[in-house]
PDB file of N, CA and C in Angstrom:
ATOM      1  N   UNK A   1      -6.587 -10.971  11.401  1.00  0.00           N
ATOM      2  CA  UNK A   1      -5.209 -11.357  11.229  1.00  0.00           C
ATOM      3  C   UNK A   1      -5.089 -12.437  10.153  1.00  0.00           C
ATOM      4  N   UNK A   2      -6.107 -13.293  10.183  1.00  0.00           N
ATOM      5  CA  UNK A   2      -6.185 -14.117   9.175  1.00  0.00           C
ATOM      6  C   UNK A   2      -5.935 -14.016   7.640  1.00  0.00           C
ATOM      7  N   UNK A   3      -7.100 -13.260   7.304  1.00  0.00           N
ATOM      8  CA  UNK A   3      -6.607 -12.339   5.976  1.00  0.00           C
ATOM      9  C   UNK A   3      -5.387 -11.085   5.345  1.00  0.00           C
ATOM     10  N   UNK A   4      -5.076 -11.144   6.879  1.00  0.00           N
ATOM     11  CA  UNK A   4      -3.938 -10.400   6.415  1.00  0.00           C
ATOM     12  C   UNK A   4      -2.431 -11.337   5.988  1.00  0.00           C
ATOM     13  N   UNK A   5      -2.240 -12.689   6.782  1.00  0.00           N
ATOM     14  CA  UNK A   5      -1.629 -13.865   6.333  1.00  0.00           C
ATOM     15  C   UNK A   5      -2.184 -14.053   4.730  1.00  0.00           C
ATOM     16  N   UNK A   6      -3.131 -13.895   4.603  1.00  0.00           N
ATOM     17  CA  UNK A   6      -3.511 -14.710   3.552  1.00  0.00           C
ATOM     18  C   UNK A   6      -2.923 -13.617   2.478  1.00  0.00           C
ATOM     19  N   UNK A   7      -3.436 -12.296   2.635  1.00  0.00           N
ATOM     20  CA  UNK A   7      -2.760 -11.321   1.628  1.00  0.00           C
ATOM     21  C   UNK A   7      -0.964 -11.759   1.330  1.00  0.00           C
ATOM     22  N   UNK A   8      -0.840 -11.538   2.338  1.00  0.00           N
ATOM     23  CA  UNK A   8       0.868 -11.778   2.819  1.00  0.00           C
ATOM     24  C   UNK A   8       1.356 -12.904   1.841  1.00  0.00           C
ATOM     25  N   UNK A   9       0.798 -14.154   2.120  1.00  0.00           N
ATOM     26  CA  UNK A   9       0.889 -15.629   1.281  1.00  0.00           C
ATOM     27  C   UNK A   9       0.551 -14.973  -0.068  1.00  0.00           C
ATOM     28  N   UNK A  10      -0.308 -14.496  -0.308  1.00  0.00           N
ATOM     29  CA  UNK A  10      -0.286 -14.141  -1.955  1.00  0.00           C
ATOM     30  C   UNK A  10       0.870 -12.980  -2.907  1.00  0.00           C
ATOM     31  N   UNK A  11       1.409 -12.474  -1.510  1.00  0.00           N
ATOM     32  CA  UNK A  11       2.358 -11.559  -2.355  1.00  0.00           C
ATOM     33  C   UNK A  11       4.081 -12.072  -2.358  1.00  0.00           C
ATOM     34  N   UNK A  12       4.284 -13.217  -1.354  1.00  0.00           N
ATOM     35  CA  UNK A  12       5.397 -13.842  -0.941  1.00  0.00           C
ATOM     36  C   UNK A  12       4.923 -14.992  -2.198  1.00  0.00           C
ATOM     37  N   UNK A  13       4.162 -15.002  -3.277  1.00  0.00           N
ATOM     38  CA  UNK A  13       4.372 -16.441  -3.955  1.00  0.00           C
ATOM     39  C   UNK A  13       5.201 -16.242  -4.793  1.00  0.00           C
ATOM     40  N   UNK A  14       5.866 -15.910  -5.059  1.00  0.00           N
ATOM     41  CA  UNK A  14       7.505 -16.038  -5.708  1.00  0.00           C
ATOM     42  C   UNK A  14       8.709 -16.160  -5.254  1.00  0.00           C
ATOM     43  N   UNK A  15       8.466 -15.973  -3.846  1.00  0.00           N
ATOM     44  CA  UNK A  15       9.538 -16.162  -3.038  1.00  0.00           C
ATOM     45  C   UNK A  15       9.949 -17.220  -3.188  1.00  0.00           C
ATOM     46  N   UNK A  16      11.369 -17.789  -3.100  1.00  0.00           N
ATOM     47  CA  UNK A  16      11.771 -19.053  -3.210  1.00  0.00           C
ATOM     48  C   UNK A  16      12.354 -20.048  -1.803  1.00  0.00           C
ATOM     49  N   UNK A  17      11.933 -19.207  -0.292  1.00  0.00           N
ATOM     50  CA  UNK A  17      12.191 -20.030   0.606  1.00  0.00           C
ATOM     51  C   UNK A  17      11.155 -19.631   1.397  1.00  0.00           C
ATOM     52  N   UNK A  18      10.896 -20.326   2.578  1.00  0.00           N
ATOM     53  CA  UNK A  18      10.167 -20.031   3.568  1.00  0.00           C
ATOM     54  C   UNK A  18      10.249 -19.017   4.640  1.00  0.00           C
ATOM     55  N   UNK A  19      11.731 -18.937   3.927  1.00  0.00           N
ATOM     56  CA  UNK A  19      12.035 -18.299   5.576  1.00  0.00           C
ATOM     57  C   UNK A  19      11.614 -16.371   4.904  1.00  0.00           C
ATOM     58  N   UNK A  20      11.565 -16.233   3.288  1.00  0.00           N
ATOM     59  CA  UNK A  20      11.386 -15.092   3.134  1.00  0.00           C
ATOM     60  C   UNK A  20       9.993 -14.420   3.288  1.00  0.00           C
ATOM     61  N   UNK A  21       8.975 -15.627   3.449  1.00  0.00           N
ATOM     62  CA  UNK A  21       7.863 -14.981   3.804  1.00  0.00           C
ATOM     63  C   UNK A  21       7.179 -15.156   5.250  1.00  0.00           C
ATOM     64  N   UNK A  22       7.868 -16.006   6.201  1.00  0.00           N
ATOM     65  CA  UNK A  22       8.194 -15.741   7.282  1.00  0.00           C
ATOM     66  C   UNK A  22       8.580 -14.349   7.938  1.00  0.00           C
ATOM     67  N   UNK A  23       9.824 -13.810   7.362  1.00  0.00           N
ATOM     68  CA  UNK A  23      10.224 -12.785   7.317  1.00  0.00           C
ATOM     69  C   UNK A  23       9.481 -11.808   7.158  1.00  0.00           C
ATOM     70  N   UNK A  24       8.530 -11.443   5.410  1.00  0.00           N
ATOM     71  CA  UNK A  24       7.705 -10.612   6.196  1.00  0.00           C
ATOM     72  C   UNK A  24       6.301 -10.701   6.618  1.00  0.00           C
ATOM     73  N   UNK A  25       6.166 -12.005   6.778  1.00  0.00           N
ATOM     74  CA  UNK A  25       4.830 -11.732   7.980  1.00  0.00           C
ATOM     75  C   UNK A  25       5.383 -11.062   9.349  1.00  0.00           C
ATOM     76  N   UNK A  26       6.647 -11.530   9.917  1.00  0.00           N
ATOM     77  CA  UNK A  26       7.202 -10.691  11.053  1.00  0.00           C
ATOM     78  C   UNK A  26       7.331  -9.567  11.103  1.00  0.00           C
ATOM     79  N   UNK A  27       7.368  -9.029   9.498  1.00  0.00           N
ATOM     80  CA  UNK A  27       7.407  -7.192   9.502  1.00  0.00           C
ATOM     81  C   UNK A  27       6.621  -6.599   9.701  1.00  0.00           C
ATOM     82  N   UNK A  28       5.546  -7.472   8.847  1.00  0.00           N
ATOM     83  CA  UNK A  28       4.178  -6.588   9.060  1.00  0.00           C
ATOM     84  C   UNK A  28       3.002  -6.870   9.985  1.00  0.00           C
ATOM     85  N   UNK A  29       3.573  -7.856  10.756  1.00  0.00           N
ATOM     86  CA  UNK A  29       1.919  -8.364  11.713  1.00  0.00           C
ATOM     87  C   UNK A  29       3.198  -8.202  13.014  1.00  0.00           C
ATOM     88  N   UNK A  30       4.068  -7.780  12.936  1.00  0.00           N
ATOM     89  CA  UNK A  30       5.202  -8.025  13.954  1.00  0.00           C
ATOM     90  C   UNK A  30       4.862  -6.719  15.446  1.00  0.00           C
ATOM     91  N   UNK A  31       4.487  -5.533  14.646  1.00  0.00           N
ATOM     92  CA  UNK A  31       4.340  -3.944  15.266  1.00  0.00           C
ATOM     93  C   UNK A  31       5.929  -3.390  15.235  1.00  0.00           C
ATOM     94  N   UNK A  32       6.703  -3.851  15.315  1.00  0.00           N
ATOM     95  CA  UNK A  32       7.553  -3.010  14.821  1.00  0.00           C
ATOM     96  C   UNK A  32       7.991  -2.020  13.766  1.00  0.00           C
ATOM     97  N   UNK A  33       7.535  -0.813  13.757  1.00  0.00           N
ATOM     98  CA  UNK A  33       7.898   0.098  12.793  1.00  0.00           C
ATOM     99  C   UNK A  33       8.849   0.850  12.148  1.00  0.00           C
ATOM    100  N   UNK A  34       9.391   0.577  11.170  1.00  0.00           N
ATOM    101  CA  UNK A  34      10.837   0.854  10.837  1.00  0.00           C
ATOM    102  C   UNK A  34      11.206   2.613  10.339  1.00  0.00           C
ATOM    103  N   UNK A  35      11.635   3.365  10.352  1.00  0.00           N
ATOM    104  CA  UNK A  35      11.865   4.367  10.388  1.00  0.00           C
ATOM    105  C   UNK A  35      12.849   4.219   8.904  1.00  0.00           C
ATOM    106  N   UNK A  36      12.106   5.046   8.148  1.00  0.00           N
ATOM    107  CA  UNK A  36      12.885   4.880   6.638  1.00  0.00           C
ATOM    108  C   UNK A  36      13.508   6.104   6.379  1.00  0.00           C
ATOM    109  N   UNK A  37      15.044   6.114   6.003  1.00  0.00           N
ATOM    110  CA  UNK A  37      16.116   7.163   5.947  1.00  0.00           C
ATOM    111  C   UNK A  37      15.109   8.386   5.133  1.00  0.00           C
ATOM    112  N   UNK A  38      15.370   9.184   5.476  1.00  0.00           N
ATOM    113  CA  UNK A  38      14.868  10.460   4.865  1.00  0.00           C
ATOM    114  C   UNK A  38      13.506  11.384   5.256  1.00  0.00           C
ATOM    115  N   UNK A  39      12.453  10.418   5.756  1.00  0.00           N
ATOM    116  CA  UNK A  39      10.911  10.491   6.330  1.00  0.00           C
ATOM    117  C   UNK A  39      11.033  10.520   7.623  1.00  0.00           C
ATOM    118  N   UNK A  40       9.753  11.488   8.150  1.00  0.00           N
ATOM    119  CA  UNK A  40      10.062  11.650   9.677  1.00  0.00           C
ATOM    120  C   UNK A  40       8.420  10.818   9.813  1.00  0.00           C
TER     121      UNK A  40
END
């Protein structure tokens, strides 16, 4: 899990608040899987 934060932190470094890479560490270490319009 560690390195996967750490990936996460390296792709959120342009982000300009906290709360956006907050955000998606919650997406992706969260288990919730989002169902994208068109793909089953």
């Amino acid at each position: 899990m560690n390195t996967k934060i750490r990936l996460i932190t390296r792709i959120a470094f342009g982000f300009t608040s906290q709360d956006a890479l907050i955000a998606l560490a919650m997406l992706s270490l969260g288990g919730h899987k989002t169902v994208l319009p068109g793909r089953i």
